[in-house]
Protein backbone atom coordinates (compact mmCIF):
# COMPACT_ATOMS: atom_id res chain seq x y z
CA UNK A 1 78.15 71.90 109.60
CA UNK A 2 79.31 73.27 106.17
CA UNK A 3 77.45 76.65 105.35
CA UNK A 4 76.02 77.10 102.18
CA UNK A 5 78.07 79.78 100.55
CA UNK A 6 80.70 81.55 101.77
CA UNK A 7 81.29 85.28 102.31
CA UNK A 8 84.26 87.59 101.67
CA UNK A 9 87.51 86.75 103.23
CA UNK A 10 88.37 90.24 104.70
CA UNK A 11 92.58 89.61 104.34
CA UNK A 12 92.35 89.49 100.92
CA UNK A 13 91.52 93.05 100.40
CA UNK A 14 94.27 94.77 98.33
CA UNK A 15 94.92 98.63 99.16
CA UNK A 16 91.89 100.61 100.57
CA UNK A 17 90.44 102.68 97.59
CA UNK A 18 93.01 102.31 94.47
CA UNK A 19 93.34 98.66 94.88
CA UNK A 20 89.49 99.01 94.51
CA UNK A 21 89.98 101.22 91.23
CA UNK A 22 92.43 99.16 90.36
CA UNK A 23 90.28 96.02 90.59
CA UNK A 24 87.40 98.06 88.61
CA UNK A 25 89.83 98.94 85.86
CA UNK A 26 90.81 95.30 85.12
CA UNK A 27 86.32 94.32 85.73
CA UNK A 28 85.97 97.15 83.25
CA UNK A 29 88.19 95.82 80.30
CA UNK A 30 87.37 92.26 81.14
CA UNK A 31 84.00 93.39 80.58
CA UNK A 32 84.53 94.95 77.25
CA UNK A 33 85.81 91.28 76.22
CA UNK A 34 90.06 92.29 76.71
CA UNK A 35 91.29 88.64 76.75
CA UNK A 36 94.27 90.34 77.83
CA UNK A 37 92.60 91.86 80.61
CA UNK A 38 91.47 88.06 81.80
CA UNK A 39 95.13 86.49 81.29
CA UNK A 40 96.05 89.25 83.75
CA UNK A 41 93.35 88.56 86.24
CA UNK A 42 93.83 85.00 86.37
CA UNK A 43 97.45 85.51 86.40
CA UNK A 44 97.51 87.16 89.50
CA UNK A 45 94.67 85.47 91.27
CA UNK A 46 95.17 81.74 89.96
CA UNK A 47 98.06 80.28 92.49
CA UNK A 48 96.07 81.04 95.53
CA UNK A 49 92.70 79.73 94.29
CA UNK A 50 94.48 76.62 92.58
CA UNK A 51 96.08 76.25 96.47
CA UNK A 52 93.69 76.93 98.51
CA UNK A 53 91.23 74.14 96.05
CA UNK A 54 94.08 70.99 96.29
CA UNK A 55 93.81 71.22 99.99
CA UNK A 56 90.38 71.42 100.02
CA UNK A 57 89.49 68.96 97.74
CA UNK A 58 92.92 67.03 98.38
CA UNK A 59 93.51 66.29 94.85
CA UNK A 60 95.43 68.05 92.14
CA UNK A 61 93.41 66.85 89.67
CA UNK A 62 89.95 67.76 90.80
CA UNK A 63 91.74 71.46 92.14
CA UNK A 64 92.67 72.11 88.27
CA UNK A 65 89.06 70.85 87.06
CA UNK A 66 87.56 73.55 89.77
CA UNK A 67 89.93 76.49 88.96
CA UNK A 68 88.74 75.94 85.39
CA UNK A 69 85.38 76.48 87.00
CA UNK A 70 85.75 78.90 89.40
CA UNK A 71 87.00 81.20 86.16
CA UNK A 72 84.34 80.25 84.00
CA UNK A 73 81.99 81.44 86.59
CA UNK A 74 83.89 84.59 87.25
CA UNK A 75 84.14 85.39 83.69
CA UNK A 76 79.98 84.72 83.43
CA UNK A 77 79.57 86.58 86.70
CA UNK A 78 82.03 89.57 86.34
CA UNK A 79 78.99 92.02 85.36
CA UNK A 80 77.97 91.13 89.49
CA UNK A 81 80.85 92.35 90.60
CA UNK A 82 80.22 95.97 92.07
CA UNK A 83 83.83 96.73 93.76
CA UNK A 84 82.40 96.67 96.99
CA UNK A 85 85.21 93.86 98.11
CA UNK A 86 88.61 93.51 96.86
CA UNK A 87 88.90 91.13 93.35
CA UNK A 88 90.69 88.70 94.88
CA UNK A 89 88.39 88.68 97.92
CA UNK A 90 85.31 88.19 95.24
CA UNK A 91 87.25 85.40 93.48
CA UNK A 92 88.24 83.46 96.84
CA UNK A 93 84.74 83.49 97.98
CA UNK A 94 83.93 82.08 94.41
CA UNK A 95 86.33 79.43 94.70
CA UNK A 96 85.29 78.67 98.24
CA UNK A 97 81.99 78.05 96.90
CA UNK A 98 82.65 75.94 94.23
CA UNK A 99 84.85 73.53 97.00
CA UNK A 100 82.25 73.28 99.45
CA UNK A 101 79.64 72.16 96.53
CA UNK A 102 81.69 69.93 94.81
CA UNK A 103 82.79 68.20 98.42
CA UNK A 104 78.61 68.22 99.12
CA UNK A 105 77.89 66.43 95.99
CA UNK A 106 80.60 64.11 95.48
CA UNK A 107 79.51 60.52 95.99
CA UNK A 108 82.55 58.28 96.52
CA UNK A 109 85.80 58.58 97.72
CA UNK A 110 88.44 57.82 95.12
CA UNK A 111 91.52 56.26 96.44
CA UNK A 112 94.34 58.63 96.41
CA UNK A 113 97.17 57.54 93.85
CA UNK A 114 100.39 58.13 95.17
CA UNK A 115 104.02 57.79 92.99
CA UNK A 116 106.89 55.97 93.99
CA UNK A 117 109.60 58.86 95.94
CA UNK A 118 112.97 58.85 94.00
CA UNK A 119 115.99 59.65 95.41
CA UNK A 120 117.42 63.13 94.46
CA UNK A 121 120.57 62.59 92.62
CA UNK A 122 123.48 64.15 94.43
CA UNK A 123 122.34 64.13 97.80
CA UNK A 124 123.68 62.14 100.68
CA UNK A 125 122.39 59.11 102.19
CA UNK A 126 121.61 61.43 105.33
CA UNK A 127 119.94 64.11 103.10
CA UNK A 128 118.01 61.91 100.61
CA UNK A 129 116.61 60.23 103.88
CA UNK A 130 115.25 63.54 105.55
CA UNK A 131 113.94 64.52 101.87
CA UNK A 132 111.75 61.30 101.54
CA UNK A 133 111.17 61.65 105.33
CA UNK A 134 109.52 65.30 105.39
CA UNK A 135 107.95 64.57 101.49
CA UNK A 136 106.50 61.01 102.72
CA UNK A 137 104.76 62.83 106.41
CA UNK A 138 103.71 65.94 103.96
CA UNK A 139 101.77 63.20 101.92
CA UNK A 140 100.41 61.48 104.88
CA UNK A 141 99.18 64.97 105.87
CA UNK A 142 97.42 65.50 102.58
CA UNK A 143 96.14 62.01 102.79
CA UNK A 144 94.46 62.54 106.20
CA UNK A 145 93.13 65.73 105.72
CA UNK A 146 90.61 64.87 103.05
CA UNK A 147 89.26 62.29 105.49
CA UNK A 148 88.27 65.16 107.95
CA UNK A 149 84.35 66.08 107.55
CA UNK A 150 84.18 68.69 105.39
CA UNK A 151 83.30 71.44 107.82
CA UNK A 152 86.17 70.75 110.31
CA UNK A 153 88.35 70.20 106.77
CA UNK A 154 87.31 74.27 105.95
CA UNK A 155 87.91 75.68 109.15
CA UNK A 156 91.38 73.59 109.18
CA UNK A 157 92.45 74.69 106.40
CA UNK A 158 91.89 78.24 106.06
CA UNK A 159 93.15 78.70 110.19
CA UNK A 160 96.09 76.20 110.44
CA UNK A 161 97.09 76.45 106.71
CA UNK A 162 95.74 80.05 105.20
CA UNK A 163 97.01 82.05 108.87
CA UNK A 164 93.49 83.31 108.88
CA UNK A 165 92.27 84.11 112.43
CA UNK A 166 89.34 82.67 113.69
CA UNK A 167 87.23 85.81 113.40
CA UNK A 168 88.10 85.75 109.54
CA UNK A 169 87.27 82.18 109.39
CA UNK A 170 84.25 82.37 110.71
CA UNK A 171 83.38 85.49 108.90
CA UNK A 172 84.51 83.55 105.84
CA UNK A 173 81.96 80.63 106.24
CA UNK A 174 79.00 81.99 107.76
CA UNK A 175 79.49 80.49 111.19
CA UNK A 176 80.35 82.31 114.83
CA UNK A 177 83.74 82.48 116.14
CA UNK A 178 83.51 79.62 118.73
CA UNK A 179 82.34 76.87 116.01
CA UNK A 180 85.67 78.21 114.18
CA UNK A 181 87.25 77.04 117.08
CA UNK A 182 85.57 74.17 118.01
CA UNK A 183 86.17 72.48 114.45
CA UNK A 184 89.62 73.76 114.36
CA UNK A 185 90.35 71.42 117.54
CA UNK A 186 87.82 69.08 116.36
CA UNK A 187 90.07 68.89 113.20
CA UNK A 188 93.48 68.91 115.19
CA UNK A 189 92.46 65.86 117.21
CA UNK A 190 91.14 63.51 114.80
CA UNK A 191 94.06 64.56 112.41
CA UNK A 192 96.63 63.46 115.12
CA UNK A 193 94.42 60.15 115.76
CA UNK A 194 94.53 59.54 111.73
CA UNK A 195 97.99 59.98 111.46
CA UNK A 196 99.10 58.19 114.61
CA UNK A 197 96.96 55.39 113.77
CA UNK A 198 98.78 55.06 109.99
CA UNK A 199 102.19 54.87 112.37
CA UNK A 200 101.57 51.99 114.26
């Protein structure tokens, strides 16, 4: 079960008290309208989001579409944002959010659009072959996690992919520790059935 809004992710914190003042500084001239001030924030904070989004969503596309979002709603929330968590924790959670409701209310699968793999100039037979190899099981990866329900998808993703532990995870999506597990190995098996089944 997918929870309906998601709650700080407690690694994300950065430094204790001056990463806090820190974080308040750059609230405080983002505030005062700095555009500066928001280049630097989404700057620093944008590569994680935009990851974190393309394996949740498992498409580049819709990831860039929801970063856009996630920082439109940032910049229209920021005068929420009390310091109490990190930025970066407040903007994850944001992001997180805005996954888990576009993955509610989308309709209809699209069919993932894949490009032809080109051989690297320069590189041996040998190499070019474990190159297309590791790119072409990295893609089946991709492929079959979007198929996972969404809630076994989360927990995947932010224990097996992020390196959060399950405590985080489940303090990260509202659920208790064992249903972190339980849809982490939930996620496991059907992922090895998906992509053993494309093998054969």
């Amino acid at each position: 079960m997918i929870p309906s809004k998601v709650t700080a992710h407690p690694a994300a914190a950065t430094g204790g008290p001056a990463g806090r003042a820190a974080d308040m500084a750059l609230v405080e001239r983002c505030r005062n309208g700095d555009l500066a001030a928001f280049e630097e924030l989404y700057r620093a904070h944008a590569g994680k989001l935009f990851s974190v989004a393309c394996r949740m969503l498992g498409n580049p596309s819709d990831a860039e579409d929801l970063l856009q979002e996630v920082f439109l709603s940032a910049h229209r929330k920021l005068e929420t944002f009390r310091g109490e968590s990190a930025l970066g924790t407040w903007l994850y959670r944001l992001a997180m959010n805005q996954c888990l409701d576009f993955l509610r209310s989308r309709t209809a699968r699209t069919n993932q659009v894949t490009g032809t793999l080109d051989d690297e100039p320069g590189l041996s037979d040998t190499a070019s072959r474990g190159l297309a190899e590791r790119t072409v099981a990295r893609m089946d990866l991709e492929r079959a996690l979007v198929q996972l329900p969404e809630g076994c998808r989360a927990a995947f993703v932010l224990h097996d992919v992020e390196g959060f532990e399950h405590r985080e995870v489940a303090e990260a999506l509202g659920i208790a520790e064992g249903t972190s597990k339980s849809q982490v190995h939930k996620a496991r098996l059907r992922l090895r059935a998906i992509l053993s089944a494309a093998k054969s």
